[in-house]
C-alpha atoms as a PDB file:
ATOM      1  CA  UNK A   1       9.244 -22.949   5.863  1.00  0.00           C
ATOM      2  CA  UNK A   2       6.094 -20.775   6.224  1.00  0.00           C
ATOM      3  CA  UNK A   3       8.774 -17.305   5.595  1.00  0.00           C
ATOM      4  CA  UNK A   4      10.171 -19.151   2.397  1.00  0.00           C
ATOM      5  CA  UNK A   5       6.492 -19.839   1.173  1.00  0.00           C
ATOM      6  CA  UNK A   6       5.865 -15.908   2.143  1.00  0.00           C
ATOM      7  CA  UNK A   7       8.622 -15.034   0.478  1.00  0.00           C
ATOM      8  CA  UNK A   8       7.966 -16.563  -2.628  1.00  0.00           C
ATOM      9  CA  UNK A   9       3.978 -15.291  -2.396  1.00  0.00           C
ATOM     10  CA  UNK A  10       5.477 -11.987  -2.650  1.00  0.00           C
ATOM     11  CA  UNK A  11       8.004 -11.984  -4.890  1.00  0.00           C
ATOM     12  CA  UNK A  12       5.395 -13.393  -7.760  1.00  0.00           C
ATOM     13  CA  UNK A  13       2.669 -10.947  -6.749  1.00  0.00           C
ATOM     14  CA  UNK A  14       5.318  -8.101  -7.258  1.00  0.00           C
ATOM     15  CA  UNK A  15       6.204  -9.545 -10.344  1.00  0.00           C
ATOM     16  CA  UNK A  16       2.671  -9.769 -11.413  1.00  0.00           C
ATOM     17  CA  UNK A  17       2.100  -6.356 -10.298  1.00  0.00           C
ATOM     18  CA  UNK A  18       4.946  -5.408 -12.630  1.00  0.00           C
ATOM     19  CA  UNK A  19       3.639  -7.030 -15.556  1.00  0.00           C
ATOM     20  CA  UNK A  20       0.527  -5.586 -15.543  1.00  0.00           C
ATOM     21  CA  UNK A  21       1.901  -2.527 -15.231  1.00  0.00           C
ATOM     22  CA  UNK A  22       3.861  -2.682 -17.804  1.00  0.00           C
ATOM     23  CA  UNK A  23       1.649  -4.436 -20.413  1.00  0.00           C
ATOM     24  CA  UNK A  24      -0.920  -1.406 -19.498  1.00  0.00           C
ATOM     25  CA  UNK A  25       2.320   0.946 -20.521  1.00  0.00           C
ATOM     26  CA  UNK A  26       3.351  -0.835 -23.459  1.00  0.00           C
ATOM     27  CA  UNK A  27      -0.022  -0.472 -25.136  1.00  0.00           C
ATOM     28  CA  UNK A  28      -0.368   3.381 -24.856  1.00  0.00           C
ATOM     29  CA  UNK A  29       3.324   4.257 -25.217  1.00  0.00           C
ATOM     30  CA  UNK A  30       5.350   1.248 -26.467  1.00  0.00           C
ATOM     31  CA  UNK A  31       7.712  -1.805 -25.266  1.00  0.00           C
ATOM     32  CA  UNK A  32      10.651   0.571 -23.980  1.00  0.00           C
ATOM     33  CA  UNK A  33       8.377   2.673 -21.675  1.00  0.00           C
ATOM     34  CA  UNK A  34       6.723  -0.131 -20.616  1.00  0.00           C
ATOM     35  CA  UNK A  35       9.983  -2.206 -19.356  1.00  0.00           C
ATOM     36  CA  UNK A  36      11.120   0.909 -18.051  1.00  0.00           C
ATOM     37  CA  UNK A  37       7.930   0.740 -15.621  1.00  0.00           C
ATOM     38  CA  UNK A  38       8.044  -2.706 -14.935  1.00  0.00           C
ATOM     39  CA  UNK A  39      11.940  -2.440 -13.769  1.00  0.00           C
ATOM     40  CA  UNK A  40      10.737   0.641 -11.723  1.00  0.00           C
ATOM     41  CA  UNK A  41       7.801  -1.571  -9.807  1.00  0.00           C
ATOM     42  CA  UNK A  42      10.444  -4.033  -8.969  1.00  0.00           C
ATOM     43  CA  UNK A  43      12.974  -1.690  -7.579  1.00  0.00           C
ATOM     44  CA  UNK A  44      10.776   0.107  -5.827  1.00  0.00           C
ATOM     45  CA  UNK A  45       8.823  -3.301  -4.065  1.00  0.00           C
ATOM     46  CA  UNK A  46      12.340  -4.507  -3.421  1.00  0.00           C
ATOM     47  CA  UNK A  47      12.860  -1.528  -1.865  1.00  0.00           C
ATOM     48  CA  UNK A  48       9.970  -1.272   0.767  1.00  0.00           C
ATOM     49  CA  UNK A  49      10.221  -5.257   1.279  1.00  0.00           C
ATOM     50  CA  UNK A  50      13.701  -4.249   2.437  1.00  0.00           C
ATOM     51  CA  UNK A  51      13.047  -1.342   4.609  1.00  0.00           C
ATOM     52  CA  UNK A  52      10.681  -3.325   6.344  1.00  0.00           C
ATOM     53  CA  UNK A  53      12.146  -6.153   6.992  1.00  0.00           C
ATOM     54  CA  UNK A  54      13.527  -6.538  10.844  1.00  0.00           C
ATOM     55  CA  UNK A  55      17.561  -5.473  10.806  1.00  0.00           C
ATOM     56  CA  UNK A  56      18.432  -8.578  12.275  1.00  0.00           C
ATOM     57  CA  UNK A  57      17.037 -10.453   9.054  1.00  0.00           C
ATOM     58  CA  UNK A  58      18.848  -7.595   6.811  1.00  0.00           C
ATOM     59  CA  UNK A  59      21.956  -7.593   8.512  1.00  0.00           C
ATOM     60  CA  UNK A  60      22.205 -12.140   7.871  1.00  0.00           C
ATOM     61  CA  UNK A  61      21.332 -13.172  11.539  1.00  0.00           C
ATOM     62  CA  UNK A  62      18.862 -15.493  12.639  1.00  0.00           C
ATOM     63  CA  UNK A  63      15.102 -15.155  11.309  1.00  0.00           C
ATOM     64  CA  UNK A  64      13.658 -17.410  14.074  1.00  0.00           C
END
């Protein structure tokens, strides 16, 4: 339970992170830029969350 509520912790800090980012975008260069940079945040937090996260939990096995 206390990974899932981790888990979760993370994923809407990232996605506050993004917004943020992309709301200060948006108001010097526009909506499209902005998205662009909030889609970028994402990918790239999914990204490090992945690399470093244990192989075992990657790979499916057993996170206890």
């Amino acid at each position: 339970m206390h990974e899932v509520v981790t888990t979760v912790l993370d994923v809407l800090g990232l996605l506050l992170l993004a917004a943020g980012v992309a709301a200060t975008v948006a108001s010097l260069l526009g909506a499209g830029p902005g998205l662009i940079v909030a889609a970028v945040v994402v990918l790239v937090g999914s990204w490090r969350a992945d690399r470093s996260a244990p192989r075992r939990r990657r790979a499916g096995g057993d996170t206890r």
